[in-house]
Protein backbone atom coordinates (compact mmCIF):
# COMPACT_ATOMS: atom_id res chain seq x y z
CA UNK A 1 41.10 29.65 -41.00
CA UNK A 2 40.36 26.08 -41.09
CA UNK A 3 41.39 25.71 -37.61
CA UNK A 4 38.95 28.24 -36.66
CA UNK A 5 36.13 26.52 -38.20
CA UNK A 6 36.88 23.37 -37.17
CA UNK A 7 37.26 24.72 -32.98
CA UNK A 8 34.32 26.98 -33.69
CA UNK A 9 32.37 23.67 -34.57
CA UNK A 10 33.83 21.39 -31.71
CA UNK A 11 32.38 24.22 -29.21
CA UNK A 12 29.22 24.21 -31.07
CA UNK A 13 28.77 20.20 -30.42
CA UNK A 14 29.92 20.05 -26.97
CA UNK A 15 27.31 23.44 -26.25
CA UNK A 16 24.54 20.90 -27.59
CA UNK A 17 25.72 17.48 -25.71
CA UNK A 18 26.12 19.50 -22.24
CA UNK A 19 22.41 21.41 -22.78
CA UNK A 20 21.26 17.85 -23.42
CA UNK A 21 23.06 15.80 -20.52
CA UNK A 22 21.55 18.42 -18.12
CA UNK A 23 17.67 18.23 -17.85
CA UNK A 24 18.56 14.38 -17.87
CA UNK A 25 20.51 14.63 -14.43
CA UNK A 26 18.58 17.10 -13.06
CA UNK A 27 15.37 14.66 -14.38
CA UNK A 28 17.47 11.96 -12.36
CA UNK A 29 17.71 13.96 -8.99
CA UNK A 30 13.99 15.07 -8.89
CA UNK A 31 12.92 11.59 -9.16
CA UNK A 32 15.31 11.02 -6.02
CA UNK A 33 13.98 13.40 -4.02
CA UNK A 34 10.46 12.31 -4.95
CA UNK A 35 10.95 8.81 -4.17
CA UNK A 36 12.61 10.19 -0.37
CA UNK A 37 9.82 11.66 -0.01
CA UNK A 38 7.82 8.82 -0.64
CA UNK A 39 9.45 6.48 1.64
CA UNK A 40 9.62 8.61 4.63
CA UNK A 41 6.02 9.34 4.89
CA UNK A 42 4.77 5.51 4.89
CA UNK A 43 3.75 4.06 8.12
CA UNK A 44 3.86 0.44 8.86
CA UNK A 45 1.11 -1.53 11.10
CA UNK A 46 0.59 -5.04 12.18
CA UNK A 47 -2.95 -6.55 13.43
CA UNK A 48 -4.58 -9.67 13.82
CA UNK A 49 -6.90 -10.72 11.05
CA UNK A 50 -8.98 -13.94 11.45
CA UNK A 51 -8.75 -16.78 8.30
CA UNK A 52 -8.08 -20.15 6.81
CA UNK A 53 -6.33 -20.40 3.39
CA UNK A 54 -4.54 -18.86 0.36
CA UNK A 55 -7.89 -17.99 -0.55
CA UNK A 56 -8.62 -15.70 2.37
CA UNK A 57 -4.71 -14.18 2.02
CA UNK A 58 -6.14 -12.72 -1.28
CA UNK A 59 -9.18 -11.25 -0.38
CA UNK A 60 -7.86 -9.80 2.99
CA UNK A 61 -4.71 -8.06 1.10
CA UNK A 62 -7.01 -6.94 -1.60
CA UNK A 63 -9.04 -5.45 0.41
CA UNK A 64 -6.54 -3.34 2.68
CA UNK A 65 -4.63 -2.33 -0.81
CA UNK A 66 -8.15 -1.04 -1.92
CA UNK A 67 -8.27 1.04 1.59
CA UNK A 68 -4.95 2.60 0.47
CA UNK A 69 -2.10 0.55 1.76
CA UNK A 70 0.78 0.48 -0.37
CA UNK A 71 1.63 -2.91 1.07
CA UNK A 72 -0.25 -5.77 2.54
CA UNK A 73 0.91 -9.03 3.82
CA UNK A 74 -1.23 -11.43 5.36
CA UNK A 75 0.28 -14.16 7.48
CA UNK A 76 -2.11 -17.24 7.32
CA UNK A 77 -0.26 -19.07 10.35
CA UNK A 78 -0.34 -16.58 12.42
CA UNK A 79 -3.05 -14.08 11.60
CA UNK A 80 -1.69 -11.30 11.24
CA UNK A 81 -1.67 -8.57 8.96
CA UNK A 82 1.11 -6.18 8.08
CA UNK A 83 0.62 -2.60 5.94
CA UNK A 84 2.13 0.04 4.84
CA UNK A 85 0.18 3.17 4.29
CA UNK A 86 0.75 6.73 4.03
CA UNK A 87 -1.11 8.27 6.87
CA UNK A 88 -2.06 11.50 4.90
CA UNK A 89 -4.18 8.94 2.52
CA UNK A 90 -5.41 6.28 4.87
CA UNK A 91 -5.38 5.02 8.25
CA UNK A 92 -5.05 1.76 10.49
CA UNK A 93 -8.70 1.75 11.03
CA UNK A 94 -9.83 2.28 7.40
CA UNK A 95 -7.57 -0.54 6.51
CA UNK A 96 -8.98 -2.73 9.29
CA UNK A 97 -12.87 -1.44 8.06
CA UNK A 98 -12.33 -2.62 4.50
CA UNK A 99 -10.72 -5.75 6.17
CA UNK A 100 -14.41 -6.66 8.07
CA UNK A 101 -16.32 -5.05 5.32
CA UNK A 102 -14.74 -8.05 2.90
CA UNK A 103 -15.87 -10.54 5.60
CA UNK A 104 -12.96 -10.70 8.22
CA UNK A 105 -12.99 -9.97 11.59
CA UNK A 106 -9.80 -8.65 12.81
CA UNK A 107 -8.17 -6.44 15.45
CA UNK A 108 -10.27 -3.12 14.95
CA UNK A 109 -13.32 -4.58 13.37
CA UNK A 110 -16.15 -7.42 13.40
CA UNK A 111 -17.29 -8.47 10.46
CA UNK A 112 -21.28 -8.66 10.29
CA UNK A 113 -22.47 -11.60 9.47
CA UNK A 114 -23.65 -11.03 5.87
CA UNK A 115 -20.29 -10.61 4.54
CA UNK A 116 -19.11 -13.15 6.47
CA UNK A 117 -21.66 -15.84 5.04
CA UNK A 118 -20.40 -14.27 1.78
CA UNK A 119 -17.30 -16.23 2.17
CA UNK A 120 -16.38 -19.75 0.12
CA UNK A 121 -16.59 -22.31 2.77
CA UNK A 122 -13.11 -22.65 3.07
CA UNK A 123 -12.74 -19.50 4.05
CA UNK A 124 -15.05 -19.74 6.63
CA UNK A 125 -12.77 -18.94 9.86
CA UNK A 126 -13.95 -19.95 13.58
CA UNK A 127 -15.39 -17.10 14.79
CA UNK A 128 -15.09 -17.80 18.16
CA UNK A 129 -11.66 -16.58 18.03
CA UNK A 130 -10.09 -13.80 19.75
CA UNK A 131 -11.29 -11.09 17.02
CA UNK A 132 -10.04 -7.97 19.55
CA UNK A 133 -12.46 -5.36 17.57
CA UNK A 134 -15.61 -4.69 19.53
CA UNK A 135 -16.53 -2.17 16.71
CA UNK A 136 -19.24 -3.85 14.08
CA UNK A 137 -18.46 -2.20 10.44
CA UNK A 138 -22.25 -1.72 9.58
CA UNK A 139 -22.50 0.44 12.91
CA UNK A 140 -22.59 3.89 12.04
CA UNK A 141 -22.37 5.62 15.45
CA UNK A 142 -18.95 4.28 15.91
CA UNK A 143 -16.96 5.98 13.15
């Protein structure tokens, strides 16, 4: 009889620790799938951004994360910008709009000349670069 009791309780535990291992792998595969999910929708762009300093690397990659980039990296030496975005949230040219519209010209957009007086001196960039975007962000015919 004791033997009974004591299998009838060993079943008992193991019932409990199997019903609670399970949501936790299960828990553990939906976040995997998620995150796949994730990954395989991001999109990844480069474009040249006009700048100067550390200073400008901030505002430039704050202000294509604020467009919806997951990712932004700002190469001071060579101008260029690289994003990551998922292109169900954002796009290239929203990213490079935000860019101009916090002063920058760059490869889709010219800044106007407001924001770009907005800048700390040291930020101010020779504009007589090759800025590639004929589109002015305060234009409102060309969006």
């Amino acid at each position: 009889m004791k033997n009974i009791l004591v299998f009838c309780l060993m079943i008992s535990l193991s019932a409990v620790t199997t019903a609670q291992e399970a949501p936790v792998s299960q828990a553990s595969n939906e976040v995997k799938k998620k995150t796949t999910a994730v990954s395989e929708k991001l999109e990844t762009s480069e474009f040249m951004v006009l700048g100067n300093c550390g200073m400008c690397e901030k505002i430039i990659e704050k202000a294509a994360l604020s467009a919806g980039a997951a990712t932004a990296e700002w190469d001071v030496k060579a101008d260029l910008l690289k994003v990551t975005f998922n292109a169900k949230k954002t796009s290239t040219d929203a990213i490079q709009k935000a860019v101009a519209l916090a002063g920058y010209d760059n490869a889709g957009y010219k800044a106007d000349d407001a924001a770009y007086n907005k800048l700390h001196g040291c930020c101010k960039y020779d504009r007589t670069g090759a800025a590639g975007g004929a589109k002015s962000c305060t234009d409102s015919s060309q969006h």
